[in-house]
N, C-alpha and C. Protein backbone atom coordinates (compact mmCIF):
# COMPACT_ATOMS: atom_id res chain seq x y z
N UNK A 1 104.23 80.00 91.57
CA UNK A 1 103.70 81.22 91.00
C UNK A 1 102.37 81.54 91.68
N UNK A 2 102.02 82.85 91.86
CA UNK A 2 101.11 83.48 92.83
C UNK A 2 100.25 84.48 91.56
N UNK A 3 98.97 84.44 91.22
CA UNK A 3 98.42 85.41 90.69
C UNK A 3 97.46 85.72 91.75
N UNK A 4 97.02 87.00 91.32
CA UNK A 4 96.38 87.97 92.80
C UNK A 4 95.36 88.83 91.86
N UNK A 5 94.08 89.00 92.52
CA UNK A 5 92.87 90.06 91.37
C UNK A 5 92.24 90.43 93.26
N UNK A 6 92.09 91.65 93.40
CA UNK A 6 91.18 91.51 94.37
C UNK A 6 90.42 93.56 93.82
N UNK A 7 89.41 93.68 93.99
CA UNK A 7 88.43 94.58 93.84
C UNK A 7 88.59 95.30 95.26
N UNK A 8 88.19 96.55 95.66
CA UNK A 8 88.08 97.44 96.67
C UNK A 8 87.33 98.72 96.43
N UNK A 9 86.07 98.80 96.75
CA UNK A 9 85.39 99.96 96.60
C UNK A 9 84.53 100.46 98.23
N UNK A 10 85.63 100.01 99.00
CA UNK A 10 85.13 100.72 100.61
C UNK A 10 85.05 102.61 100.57
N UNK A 11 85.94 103.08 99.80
CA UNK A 11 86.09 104.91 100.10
C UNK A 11 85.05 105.36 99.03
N UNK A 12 84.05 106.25 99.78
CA UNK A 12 82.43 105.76 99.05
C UNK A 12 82.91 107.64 98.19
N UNK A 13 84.22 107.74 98.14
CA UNK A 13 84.63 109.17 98.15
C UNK A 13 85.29 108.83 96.64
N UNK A 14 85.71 107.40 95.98
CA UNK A 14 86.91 107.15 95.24
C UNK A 14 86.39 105.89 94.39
N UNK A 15 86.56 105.80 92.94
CA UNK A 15 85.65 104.41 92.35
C UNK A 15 86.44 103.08 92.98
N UNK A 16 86.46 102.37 91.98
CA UNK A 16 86.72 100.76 92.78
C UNK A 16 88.24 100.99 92.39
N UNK A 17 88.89 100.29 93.33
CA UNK A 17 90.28 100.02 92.99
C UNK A 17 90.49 98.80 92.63
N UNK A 18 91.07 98.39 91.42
CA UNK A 18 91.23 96.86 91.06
C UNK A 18 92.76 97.08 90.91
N UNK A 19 92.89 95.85 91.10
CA UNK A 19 94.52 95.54 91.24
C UNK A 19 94.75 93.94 90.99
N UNK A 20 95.66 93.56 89.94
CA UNK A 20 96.34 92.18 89.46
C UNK A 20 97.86 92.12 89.25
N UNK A 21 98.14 91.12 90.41
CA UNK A 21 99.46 90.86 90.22
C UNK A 21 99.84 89.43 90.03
N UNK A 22 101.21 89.09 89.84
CA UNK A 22 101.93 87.99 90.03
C UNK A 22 103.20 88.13 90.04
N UNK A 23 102.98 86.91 91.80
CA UNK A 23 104.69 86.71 91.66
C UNK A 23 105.41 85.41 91.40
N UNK A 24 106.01 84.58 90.94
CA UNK A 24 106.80 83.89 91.41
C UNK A 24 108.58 83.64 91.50
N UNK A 25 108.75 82.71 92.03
CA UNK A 25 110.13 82.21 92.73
C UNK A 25 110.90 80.98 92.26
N UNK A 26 111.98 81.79 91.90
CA UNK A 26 113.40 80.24 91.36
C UNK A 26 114.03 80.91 92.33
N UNK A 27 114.16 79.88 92.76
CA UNK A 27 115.65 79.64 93.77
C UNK A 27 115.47 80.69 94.99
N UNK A 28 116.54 81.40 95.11
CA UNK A 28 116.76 82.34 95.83
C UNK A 28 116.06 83.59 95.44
N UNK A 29 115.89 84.05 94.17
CA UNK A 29 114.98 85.28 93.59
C UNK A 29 113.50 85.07 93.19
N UNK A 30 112.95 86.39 93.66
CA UNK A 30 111.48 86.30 93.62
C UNK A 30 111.12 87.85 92.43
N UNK A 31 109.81 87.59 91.84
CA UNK A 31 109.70 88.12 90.59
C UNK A 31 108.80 88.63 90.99
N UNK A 32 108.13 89.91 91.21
CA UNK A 32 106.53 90.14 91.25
C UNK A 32 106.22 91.73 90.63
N UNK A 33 104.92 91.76 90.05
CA UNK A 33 104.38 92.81 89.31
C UNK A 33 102.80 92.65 89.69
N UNK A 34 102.78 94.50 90.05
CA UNK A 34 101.42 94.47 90.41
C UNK A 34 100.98 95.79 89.75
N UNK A 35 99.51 95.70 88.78
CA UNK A 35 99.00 96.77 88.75
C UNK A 35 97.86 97.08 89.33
N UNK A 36 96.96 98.53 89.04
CA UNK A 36 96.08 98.72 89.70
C UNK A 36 96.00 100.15 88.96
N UNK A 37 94.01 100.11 89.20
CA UNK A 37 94.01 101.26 88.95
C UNK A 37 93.93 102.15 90.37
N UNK A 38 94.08 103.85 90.11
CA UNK A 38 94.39 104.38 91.71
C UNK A 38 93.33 105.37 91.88
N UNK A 39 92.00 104.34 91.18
CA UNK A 39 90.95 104.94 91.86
C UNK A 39 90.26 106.07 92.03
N UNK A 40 90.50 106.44 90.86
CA UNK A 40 90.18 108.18 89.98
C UNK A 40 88.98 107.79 89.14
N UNK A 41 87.93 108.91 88.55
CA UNK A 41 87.18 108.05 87.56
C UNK A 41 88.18 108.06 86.10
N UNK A 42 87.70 107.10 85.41
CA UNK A 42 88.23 107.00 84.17
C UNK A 42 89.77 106.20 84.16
N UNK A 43 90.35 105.84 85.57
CA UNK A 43 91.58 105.01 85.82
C UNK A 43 91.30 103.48 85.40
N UNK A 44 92.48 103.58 85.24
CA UNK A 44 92.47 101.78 83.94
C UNK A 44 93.80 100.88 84.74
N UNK A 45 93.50 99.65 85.28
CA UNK A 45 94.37 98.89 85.81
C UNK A 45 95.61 98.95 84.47
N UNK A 46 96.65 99.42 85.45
CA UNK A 46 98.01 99.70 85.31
C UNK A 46 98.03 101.15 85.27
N UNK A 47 97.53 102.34 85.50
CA UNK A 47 97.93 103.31 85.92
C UNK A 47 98.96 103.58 87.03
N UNK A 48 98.81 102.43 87.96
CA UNK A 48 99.22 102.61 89.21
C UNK A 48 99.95 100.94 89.07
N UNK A 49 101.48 100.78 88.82
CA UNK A 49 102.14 100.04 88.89
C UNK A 49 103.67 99.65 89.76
N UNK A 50 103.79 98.69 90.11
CA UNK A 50 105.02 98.04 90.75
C UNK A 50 105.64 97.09 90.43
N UNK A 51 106.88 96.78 89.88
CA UNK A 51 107.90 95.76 89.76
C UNK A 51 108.86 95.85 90.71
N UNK A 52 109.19 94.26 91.17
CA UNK A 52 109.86 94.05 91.67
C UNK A 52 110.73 92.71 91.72
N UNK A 53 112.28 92.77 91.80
CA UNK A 53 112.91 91.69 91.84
C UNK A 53 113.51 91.54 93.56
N UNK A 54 113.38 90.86 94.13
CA UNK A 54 114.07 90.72 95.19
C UNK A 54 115.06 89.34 95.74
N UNK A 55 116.12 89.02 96.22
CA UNK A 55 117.06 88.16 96.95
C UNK A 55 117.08 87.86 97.77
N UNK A 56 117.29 86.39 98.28
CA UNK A 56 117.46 86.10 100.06
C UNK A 56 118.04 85.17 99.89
N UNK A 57 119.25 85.14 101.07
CA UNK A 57 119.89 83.75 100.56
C UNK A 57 120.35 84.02 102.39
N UNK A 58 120.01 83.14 102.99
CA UNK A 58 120.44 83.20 104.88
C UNK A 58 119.93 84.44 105.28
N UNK A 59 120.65 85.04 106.11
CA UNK A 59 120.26 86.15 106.85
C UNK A 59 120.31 87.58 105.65
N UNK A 60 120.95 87.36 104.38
CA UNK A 60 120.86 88.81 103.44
C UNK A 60 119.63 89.22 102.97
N UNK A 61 118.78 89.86 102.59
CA UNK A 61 117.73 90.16 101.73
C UNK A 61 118.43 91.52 100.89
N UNK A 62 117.67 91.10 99.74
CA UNK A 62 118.25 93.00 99.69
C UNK A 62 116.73 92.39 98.06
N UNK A 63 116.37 94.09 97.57
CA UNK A 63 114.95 93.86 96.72
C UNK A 63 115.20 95.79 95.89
N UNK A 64 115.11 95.15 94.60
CA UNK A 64 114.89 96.15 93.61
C UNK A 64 112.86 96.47 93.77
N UNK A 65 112.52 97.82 93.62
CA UNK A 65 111.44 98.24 92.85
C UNK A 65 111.47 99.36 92.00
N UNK A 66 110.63 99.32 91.40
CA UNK A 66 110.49 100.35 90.14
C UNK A 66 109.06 100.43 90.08
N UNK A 67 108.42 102.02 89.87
CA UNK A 67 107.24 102.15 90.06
C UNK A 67 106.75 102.88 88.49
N UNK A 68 105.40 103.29 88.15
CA UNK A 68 105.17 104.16 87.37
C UNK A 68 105.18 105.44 87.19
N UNK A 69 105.83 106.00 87.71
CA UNK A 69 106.79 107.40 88.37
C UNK A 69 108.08 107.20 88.00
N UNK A 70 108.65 106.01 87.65
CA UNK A 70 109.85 106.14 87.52
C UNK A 70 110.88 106.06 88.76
N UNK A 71 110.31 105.74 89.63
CA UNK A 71 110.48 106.03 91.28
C UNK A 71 111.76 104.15 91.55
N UNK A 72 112.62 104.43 91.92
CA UNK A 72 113.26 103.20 92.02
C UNK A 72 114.00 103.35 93.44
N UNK A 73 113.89 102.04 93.85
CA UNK A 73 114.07 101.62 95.40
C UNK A 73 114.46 100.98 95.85
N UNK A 74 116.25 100.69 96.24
CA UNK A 74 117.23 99.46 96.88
C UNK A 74 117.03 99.36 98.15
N UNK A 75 116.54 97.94 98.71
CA UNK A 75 116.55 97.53 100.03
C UNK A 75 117.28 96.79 100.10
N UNK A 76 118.28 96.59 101.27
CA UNK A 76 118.99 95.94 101.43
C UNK A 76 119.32 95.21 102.97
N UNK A 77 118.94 94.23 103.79
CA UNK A 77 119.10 94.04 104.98
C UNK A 77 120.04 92.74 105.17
N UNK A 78 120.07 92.86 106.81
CA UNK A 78 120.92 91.93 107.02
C UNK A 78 120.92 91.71 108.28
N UNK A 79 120.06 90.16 108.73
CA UNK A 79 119.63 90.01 110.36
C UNK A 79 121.03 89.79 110.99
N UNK A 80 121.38 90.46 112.05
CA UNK A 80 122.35 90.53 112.66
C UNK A 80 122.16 89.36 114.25
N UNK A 81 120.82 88.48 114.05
CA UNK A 81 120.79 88.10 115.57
C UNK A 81 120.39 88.54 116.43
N UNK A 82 119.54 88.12 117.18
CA UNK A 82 119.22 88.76 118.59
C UNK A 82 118.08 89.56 118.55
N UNK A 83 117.29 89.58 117.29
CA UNK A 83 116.64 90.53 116.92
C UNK A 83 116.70 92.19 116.34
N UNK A 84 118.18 91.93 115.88
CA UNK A 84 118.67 93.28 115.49
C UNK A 84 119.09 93.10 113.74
N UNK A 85 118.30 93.69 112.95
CA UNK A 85 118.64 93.80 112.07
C UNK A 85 119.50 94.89 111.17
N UNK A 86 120.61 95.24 110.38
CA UNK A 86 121.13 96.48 109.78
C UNK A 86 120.38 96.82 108.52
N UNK A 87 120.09 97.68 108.09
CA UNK A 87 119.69 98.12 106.84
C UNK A 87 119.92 99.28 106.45
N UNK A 88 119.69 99.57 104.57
CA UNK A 88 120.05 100.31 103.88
C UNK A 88 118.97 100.36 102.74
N UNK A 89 118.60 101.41 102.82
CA UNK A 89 117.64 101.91 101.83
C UNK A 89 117.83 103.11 100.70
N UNK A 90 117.83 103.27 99.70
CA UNK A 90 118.18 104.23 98.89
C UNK A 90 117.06 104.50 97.95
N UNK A 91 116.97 105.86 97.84
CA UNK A 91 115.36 105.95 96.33
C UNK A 91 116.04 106.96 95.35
N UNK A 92 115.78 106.95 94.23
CA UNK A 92 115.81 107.98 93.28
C UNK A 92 114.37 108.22 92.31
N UNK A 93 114.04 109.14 93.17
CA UNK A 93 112.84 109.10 92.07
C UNK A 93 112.86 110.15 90.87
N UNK A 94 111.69 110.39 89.99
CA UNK A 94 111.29 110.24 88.82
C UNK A 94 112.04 112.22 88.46
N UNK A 95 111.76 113.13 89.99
CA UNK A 95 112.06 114.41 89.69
C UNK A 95 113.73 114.82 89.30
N UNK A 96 113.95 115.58 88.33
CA UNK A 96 115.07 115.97 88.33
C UNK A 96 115.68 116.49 89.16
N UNK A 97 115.06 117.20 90.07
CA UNK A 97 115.83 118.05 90.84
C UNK A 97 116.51 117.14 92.11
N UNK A 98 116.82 116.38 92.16
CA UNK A 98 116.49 115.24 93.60
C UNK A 98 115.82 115.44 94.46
N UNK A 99 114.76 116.08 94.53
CA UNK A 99 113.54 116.26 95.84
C UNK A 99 113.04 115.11 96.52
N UNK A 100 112.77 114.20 95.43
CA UNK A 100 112.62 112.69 95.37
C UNK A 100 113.20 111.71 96.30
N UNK A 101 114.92 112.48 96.49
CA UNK A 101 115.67 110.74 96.17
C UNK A 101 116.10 111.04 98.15
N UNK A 102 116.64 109.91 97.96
CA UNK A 102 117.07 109.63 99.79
C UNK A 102 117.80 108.43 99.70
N UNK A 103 118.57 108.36 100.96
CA UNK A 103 119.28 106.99 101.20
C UNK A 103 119.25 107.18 103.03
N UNK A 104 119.14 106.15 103.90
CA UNK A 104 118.81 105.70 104.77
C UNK A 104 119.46 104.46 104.58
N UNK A 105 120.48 104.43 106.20
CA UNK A 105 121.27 103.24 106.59
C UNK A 105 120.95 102.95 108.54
N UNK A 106 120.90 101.83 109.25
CA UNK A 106 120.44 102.12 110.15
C UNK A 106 120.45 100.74 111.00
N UNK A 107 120.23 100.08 112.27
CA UNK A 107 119.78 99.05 112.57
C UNK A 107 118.95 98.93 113.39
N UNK A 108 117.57 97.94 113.04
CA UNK A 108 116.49 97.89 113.89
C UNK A 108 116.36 96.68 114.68
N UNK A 109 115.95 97.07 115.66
CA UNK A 109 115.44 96.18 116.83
C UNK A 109 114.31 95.70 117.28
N UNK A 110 113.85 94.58 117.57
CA UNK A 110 112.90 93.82 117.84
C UNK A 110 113.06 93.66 119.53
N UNK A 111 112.39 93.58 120.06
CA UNK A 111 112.53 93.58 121.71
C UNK A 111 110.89 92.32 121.96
């Protein structure tokens, strides 16, 4: 298990950004949640949030998120060797209209 606090007040434009997470790991699945505030005045750590479950078991990964938007996000890869990986990405976010949402399939290369 991983807990995380780190402070950031470099943008002399934006208050401090604080942010606390934790993740940890059984087995093959990993657990992590992070909030934060996003640095507005009057923002309160967890305004600005992320969950996530993600999988790896050999060359598969694939990772759920869910944001505070409502914003949700399937990754899914799969190292093919050689430095070429396939992937698949899909979002649906929070708007009704689907303006939001996308899916992206594809394979990347490492050289």
């Amino acid at each position: 298990t991983t807990i995380t606090l780190t402070s950031d007040d470099k943008d002399s434009n934006a208050d401090t950004i604080t942010k606390v997470g934790v993740s940890t790991k059984i087995n093959d699945i990993t657990f992590s949640y992070t909030a934060a505030s996003n640095g507005t005045a009057g923002s309160d750590v967890g305004d600005d949030w992320d969950a996530t479950v993600g999988y790896s078991a050999g060359a598969l990964g694939a990772s759920y998120t869910l944001d505070e938007d409502d914003r949700g996000r399937l990754v899914v890869d799969y190292d093919l060797g050689g430095g070429a990986t396939a992937f698949a990405t899909m979002q649906a976010g929070a708007a009704n209209d689907g303006s939001e949402d996308f899916t992206a399939m594809g394979i990347n290369f490492k050289f």
